[in-house]
N, C-alpha and C. Protein backbone atom coordinates (compact mmCIF):
# COMPACT_ATOMS: atom_id res chain seq x y z
N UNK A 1 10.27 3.56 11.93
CA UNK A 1 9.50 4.22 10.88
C UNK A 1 10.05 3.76 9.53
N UNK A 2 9.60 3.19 8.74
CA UNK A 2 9.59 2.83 7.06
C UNK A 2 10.33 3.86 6.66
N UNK A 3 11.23 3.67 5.60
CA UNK A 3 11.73 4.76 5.26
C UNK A 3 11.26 4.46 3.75
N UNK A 4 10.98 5.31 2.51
CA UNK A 4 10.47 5.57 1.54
C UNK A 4 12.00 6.37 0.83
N UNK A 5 12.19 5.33 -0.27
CA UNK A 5 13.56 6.27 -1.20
C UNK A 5 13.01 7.47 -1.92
N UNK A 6 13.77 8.06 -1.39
CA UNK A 6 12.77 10.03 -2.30
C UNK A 6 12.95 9.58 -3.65
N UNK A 7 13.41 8.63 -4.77
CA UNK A 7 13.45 8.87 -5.85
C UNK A 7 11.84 7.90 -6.08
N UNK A 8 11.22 7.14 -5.22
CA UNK A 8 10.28 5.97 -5.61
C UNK A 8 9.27 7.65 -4.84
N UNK A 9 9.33 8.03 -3.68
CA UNK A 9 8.65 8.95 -3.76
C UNK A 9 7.81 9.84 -4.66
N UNK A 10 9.23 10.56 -5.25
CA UNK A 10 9.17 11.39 -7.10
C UNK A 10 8.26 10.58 -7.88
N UNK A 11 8.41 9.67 -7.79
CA UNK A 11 7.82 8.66 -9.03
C UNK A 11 9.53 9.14 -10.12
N UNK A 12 10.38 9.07 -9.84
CA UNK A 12 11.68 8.89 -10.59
C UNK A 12 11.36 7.74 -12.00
N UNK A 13 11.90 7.86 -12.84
CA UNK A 13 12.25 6.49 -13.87
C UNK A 13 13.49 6.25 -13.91
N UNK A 14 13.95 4.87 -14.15
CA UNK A 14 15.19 4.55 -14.45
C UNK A 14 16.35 5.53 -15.58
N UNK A 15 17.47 5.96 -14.79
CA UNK A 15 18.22 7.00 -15.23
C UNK A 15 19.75 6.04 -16.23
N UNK A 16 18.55 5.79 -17.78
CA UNK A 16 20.23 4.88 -18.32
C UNK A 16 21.34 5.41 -18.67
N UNK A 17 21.19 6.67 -19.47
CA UNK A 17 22.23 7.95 -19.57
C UNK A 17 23.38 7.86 -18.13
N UNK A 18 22.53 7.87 -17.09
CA UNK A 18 23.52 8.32 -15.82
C UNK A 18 24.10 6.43 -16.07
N UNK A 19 23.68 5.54 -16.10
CA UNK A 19 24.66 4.34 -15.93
C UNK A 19 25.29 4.19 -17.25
N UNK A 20 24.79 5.06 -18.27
CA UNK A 20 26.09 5.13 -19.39
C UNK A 20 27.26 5.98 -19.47
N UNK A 21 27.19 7.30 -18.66
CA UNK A 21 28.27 8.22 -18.63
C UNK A 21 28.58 7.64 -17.10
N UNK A 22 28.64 6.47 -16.55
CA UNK A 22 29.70 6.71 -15.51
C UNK A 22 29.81 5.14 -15.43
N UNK A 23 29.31 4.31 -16.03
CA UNK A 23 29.68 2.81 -16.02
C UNK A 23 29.71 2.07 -14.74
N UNK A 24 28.54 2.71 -14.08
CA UNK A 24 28.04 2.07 -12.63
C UNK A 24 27.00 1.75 -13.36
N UNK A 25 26.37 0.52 -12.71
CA UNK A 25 24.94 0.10 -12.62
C UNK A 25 24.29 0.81 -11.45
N UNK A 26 24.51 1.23 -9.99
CA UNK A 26 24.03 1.96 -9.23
C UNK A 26 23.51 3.58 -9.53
N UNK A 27 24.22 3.88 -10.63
CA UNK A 27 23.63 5.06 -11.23
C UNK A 27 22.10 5.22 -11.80
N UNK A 28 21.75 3.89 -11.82
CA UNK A 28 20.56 3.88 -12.70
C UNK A 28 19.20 4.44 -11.91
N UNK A 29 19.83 4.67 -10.04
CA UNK A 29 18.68 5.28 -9.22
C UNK A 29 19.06 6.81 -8.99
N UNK A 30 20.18 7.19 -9.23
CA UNK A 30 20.74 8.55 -9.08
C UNK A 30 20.51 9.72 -9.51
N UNK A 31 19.14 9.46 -10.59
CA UNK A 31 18.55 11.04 -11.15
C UNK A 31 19.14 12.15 -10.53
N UNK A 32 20.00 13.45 -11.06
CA UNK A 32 20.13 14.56 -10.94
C UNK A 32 19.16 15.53 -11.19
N UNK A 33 17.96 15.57 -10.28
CA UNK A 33 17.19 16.45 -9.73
C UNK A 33 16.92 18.11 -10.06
N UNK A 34 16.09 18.83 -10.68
CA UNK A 34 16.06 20.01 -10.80
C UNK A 34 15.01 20.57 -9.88
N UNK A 35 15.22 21.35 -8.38
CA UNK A 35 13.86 21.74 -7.98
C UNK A 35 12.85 21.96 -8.54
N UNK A 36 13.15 23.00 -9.77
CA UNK A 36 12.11 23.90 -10.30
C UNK A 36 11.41 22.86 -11.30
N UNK A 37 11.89 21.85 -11.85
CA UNK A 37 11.72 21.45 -13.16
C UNK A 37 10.65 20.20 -12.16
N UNK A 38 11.23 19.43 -10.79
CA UNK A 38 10.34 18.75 -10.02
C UNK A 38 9.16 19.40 -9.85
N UNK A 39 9.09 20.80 -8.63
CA UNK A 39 7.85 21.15 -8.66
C UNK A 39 6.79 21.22 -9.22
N UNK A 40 7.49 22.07 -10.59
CA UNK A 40 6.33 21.82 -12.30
C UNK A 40 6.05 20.54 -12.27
N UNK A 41 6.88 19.62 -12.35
CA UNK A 41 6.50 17.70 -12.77
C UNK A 41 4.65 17.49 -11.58
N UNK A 42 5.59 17.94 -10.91
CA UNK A 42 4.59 17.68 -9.26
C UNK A 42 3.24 18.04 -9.23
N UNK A 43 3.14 19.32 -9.86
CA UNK A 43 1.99 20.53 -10.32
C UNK A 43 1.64 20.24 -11.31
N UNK A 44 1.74 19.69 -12.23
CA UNK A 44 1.10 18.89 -13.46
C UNK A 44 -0.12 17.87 -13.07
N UNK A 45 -1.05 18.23 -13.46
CA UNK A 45 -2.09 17.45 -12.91
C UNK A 45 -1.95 16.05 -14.29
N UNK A 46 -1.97 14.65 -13.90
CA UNK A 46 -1.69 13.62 -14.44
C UNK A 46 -0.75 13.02 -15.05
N UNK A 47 0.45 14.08 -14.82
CA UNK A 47 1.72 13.65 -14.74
C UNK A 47 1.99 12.39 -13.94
N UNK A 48 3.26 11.91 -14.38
CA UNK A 48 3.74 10.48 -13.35
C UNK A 48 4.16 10.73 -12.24
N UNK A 49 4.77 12.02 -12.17
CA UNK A 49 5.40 12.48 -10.59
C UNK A 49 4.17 13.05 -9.86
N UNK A 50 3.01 13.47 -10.11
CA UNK A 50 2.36 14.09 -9.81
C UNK A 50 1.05 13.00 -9.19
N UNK A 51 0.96 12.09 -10.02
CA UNK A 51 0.10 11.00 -9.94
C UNK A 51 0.87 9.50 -8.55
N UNK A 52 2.43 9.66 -8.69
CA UNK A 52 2.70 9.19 -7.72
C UNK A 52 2.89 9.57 -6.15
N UNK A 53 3.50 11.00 -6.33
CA UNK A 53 3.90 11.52 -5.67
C UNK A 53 2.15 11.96 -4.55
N UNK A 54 1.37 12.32 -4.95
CA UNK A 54 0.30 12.63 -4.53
C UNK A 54 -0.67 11.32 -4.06
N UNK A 55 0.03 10.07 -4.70
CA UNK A 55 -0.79 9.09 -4.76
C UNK A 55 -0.48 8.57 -3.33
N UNK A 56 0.85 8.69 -3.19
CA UNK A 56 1.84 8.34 -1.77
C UNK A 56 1.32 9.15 -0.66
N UNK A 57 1.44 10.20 -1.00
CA UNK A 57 0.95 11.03 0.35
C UNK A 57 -0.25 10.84 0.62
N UNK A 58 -1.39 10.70 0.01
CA UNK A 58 -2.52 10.35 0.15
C UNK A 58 -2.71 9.06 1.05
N UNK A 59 -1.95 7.97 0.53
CA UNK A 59 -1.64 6.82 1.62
C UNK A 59 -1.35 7.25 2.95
N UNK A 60 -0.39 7.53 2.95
CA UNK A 60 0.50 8.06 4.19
C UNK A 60 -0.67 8.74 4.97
N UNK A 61 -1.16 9.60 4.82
CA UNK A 61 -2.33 10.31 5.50
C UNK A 61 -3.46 9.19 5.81
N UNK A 62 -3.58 8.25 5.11
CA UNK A 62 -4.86 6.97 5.67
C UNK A 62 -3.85 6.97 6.40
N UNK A 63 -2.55 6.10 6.71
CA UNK A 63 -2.29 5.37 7.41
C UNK A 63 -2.30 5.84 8.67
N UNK A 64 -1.93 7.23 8.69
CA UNK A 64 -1.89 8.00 9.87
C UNK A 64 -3.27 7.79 10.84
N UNK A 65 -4.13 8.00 9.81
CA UNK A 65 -5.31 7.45 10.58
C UNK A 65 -5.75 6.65 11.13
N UNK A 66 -4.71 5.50 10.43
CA UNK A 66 -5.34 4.66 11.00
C UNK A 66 -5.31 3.61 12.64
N UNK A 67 -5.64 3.96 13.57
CA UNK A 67 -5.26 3.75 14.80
C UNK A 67 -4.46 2.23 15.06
N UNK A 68 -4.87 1.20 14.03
CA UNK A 68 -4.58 -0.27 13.97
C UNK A 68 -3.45 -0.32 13.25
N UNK A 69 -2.73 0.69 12.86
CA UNK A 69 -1.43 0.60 12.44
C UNK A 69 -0.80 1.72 13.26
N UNK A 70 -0.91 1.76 14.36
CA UNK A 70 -0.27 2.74 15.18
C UNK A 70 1.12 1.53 15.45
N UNK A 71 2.43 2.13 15.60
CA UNK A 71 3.51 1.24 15.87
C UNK A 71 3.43 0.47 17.42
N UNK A 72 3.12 0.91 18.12
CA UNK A 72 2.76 0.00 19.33
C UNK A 72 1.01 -1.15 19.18
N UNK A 73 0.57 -0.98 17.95
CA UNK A 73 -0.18 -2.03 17.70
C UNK A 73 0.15 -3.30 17.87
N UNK A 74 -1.00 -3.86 18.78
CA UNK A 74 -0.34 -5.70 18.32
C UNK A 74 -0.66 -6.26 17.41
N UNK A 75 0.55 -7.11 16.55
CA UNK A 75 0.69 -7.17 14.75
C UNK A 75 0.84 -9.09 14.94
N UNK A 76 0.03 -9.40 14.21
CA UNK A 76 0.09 -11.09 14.05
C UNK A 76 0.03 -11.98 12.49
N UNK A 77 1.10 -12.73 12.05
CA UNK A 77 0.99 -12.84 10.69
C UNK A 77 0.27 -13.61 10.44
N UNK A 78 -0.79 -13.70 9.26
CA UNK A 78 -1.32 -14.96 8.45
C UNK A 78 -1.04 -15.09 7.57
N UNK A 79 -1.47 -16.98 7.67
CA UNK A 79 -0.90 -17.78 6.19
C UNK A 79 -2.00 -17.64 5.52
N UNK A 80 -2.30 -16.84 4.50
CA UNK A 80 -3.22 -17.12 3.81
C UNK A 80 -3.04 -17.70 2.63
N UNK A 81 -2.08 -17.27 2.12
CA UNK A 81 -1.86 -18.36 0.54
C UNK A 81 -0.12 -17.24 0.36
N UNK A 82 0.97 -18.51 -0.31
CA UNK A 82 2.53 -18.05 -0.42
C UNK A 82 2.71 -16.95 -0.71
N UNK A 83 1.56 -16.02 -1.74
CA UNK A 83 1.82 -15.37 -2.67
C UNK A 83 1.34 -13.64 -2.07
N UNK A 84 1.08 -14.07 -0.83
CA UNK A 84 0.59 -13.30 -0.06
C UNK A 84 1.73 -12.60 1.08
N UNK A 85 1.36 -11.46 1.52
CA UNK A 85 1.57 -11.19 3.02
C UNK A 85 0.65 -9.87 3.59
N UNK A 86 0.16 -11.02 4.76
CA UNK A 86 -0.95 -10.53 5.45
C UNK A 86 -0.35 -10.59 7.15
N UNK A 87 -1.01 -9.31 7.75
CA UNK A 87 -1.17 -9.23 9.03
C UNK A 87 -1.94 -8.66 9.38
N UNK A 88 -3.03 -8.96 11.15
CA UNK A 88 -3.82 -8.43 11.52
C UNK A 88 -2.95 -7.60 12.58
N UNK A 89 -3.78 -6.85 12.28
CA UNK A 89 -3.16 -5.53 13.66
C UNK A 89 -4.47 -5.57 14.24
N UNK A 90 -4.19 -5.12 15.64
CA UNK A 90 -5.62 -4.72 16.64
C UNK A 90 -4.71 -3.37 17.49
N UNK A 91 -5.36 -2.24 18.05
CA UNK A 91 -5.02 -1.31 18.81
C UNK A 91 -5.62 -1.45 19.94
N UNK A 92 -5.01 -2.00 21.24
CA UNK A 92 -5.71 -2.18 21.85
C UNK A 92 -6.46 -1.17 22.46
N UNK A 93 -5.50 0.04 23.15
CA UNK A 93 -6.70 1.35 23.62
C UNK A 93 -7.90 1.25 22.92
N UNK A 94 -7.92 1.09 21.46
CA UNK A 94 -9.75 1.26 21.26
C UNK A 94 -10.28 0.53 20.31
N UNK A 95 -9.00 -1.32 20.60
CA UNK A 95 -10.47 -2.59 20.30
C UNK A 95 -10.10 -1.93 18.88
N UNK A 96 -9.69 -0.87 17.63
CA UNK A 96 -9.72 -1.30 16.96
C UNK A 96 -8.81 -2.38 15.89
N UNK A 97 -9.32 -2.61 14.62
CA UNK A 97 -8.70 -3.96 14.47
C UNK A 97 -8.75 -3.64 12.61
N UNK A 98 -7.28 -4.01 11.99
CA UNK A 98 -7.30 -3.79 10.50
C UNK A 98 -6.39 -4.92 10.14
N UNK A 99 -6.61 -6.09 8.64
CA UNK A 99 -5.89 -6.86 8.35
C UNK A 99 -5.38 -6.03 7.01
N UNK A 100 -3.87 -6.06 6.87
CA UNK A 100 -3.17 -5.40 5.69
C UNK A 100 -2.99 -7.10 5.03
N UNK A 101 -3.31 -7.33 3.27
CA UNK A 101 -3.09 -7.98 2.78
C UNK A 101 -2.69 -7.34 1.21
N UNK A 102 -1.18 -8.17 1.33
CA UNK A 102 -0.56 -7.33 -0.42
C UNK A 102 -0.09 -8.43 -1.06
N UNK A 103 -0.62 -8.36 -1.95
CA UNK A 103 -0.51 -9.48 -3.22
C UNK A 103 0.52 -9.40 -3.43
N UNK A 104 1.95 -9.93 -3.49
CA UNK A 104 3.33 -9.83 -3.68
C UNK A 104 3.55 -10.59 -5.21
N UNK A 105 2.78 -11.01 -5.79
CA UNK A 105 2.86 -11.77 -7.06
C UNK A 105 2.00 -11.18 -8.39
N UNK A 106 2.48 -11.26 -9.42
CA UNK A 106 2.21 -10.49 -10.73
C UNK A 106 0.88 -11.70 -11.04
N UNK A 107 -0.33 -12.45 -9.96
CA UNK A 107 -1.07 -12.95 -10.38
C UNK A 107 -2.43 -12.38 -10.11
N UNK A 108 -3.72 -12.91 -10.49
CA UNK A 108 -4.98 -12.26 -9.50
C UNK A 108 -4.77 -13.58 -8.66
N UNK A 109 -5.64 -12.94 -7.19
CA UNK A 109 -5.77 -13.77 -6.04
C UNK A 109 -7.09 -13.46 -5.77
N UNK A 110 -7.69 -14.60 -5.33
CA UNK A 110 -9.02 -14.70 -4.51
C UNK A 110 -8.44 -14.74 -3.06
N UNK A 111 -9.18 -14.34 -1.95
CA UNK A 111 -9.36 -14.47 -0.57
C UNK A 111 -10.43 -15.47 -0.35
N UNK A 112 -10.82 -15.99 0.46
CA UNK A 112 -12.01 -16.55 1.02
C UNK A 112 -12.09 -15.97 1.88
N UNK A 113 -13.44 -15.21 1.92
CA UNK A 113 -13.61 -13.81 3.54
C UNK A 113 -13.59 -14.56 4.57
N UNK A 114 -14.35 -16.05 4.48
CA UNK A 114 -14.12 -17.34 5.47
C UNK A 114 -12.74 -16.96 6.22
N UNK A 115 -11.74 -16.60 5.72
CA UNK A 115 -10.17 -17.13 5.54
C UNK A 115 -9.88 -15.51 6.92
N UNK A 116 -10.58 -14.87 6.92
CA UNK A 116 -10.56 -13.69 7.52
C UNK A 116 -11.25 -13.33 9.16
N UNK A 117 -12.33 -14.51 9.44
CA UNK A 117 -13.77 -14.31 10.03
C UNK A 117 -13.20 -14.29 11.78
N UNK A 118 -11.43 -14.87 11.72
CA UNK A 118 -11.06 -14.96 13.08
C UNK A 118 -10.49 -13.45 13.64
N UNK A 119 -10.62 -12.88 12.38
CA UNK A 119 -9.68 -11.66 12.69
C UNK A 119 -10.62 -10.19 12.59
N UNK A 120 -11.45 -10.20 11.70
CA UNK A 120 -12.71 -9.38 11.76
C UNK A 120 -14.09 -9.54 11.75
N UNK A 121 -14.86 -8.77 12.16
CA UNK A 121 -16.34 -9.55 11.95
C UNK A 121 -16.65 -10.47 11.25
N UNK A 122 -15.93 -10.34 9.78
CA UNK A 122 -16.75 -11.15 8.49
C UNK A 122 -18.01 -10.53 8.02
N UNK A 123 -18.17 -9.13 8.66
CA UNK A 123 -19.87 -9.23 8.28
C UNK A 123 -19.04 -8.16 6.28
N UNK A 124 -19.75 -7.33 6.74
CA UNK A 124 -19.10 -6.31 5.55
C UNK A 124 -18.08 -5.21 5.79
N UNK A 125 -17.03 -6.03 4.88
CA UNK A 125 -15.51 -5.29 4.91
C UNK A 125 -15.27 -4.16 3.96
N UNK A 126 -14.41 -2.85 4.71
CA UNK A 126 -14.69 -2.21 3.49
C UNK A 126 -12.55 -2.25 3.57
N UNK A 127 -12.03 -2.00 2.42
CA UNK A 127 -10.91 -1.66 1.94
C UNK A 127 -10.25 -0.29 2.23
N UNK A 128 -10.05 0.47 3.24
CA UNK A 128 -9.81 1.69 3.40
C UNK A 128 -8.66 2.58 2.26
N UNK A 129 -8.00 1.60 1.57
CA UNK A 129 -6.66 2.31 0.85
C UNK A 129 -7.80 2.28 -0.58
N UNK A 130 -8.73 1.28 -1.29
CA UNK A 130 -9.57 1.96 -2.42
C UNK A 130 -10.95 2.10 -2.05
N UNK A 131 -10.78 2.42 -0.78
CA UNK A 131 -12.22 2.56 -0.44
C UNK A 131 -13.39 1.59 -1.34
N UNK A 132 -13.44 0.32 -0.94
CA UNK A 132 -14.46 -0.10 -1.68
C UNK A 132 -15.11 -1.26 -0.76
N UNK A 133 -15.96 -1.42 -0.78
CA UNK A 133 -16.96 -2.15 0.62
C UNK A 133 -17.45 -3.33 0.32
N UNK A 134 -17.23 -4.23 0.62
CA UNK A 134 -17.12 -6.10 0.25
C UNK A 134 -18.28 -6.61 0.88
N UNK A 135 -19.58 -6.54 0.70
CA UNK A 135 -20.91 -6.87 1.65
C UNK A 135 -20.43 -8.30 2.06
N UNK A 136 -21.00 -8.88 2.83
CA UNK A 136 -21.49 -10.14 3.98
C UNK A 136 -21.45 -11.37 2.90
N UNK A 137 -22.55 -10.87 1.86
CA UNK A 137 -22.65 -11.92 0.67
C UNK A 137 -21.56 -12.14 -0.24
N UNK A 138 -20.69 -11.63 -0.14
CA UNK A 138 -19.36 -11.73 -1.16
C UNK A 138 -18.71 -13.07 -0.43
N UNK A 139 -18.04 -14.45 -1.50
CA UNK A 139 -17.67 -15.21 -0.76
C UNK A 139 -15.65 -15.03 -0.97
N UNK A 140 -15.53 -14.56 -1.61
CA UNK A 140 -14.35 -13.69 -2.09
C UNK A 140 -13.83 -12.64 -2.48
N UNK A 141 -12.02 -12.28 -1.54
CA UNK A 141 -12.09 -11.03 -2.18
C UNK A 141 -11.18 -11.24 -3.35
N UNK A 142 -10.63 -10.46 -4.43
CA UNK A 142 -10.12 -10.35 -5.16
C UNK A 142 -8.92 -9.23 -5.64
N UNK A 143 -8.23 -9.89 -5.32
CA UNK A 143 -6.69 -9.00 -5.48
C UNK A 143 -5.71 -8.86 -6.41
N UNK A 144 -5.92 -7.81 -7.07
CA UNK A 144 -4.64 -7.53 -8.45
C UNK A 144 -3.30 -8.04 -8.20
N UNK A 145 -3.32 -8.14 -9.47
CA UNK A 145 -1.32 -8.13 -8.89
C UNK A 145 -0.75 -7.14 -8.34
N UNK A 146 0.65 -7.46 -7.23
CA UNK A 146 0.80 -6.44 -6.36
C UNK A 146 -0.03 -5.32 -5.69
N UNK A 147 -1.32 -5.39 -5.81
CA UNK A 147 -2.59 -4.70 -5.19
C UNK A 147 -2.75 -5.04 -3.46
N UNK A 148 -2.70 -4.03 -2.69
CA UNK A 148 -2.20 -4.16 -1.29
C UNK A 148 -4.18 -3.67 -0.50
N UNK A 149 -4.13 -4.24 0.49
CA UNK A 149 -5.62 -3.86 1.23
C UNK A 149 -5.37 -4.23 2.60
N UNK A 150 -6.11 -2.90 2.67
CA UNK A 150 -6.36 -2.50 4.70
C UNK A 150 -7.53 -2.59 4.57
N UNK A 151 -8.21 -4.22 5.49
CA UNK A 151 -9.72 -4.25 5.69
C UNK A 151 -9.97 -3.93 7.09
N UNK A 152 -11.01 -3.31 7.19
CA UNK A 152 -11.20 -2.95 8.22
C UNK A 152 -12.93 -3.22 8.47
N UNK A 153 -13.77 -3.90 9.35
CA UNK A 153 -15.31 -4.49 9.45
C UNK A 153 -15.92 -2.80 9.09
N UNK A 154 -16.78 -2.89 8.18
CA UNK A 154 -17.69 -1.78 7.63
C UNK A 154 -18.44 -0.86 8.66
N UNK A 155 -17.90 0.10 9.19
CA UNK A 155 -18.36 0.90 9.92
C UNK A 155 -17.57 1.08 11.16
N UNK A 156 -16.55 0.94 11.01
CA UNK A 156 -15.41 1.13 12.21
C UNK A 156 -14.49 1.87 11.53
């Protein structure tokens, strides 16, 4: 199981105070924590802790769903371009099938859905993490920097 640092959780910011009163550089992830003062952060609607923290769990709950990332899935890597890392998962109990692709580079990326057609239908893909649905006629997808996607064939 992935483990997630509770401070990237929080949506934490870099703590320079703490690497100035103790002259570690490792201090700079060590925020000293207030429950009460977190919760409020948390409960703030458009806050940074609130906007991450909610943004995460929200993931976490797709993923749960999602049967093609179950850990006994069979997981296979593609080359799609350096700047990339992509894998198709398939579940076999039920045939279903999701490719995770995350832009690891501060550039935009095109896909060629071509580049995809061995691993899912190709017909129309939808993006389950921004929910957004890539019709048949699209000859590319398009990926932010560090912008991550679970495609999954449109209607599965």
């Amino acid at each position: 199981m992935p483990g997630i640092y509770i401070h990237s959780l929080l949506g934490s910011e870099n703590d320079q105070k703490g690497v100035e009163a103790t002259g570690r550089y490792r201090s700079i992830n060590r925020e000293k924590l207030s429950i009460e003062q977190l919760e409020q952060e948390i409960q703030l609607e458009g806050s940074l802790r609130e906007q991450i923290f909610n943004g995460l769990m929200k993931r976490i709950e797709k993923r749960k769903s999602e049967k093609a990332l179950h850990p006994n899935a069979e997981q296979k890597v593609l080359f799609l371009d350096d700047r990339l890392f992509a894998i198709a998962r398939t579940y076999e109990k039920t045939s279903e099938k999701l490719v995770a692709i995350i832009n690891t580079s501060g550039e935009n990326i095109e896909v060629p859905m071509t580049a995809l057609k061995d691993e899912l239908e190709a017909g129309s893909l939808k993006d389950t993490i921004g929910e957004v649905v890539y019709g048949a006629e699209e000859a590319t997808l398009q990926l932010d920097p560090y912008q991550a996607m679970w495609l999954k064939d449109n209607g599965t």
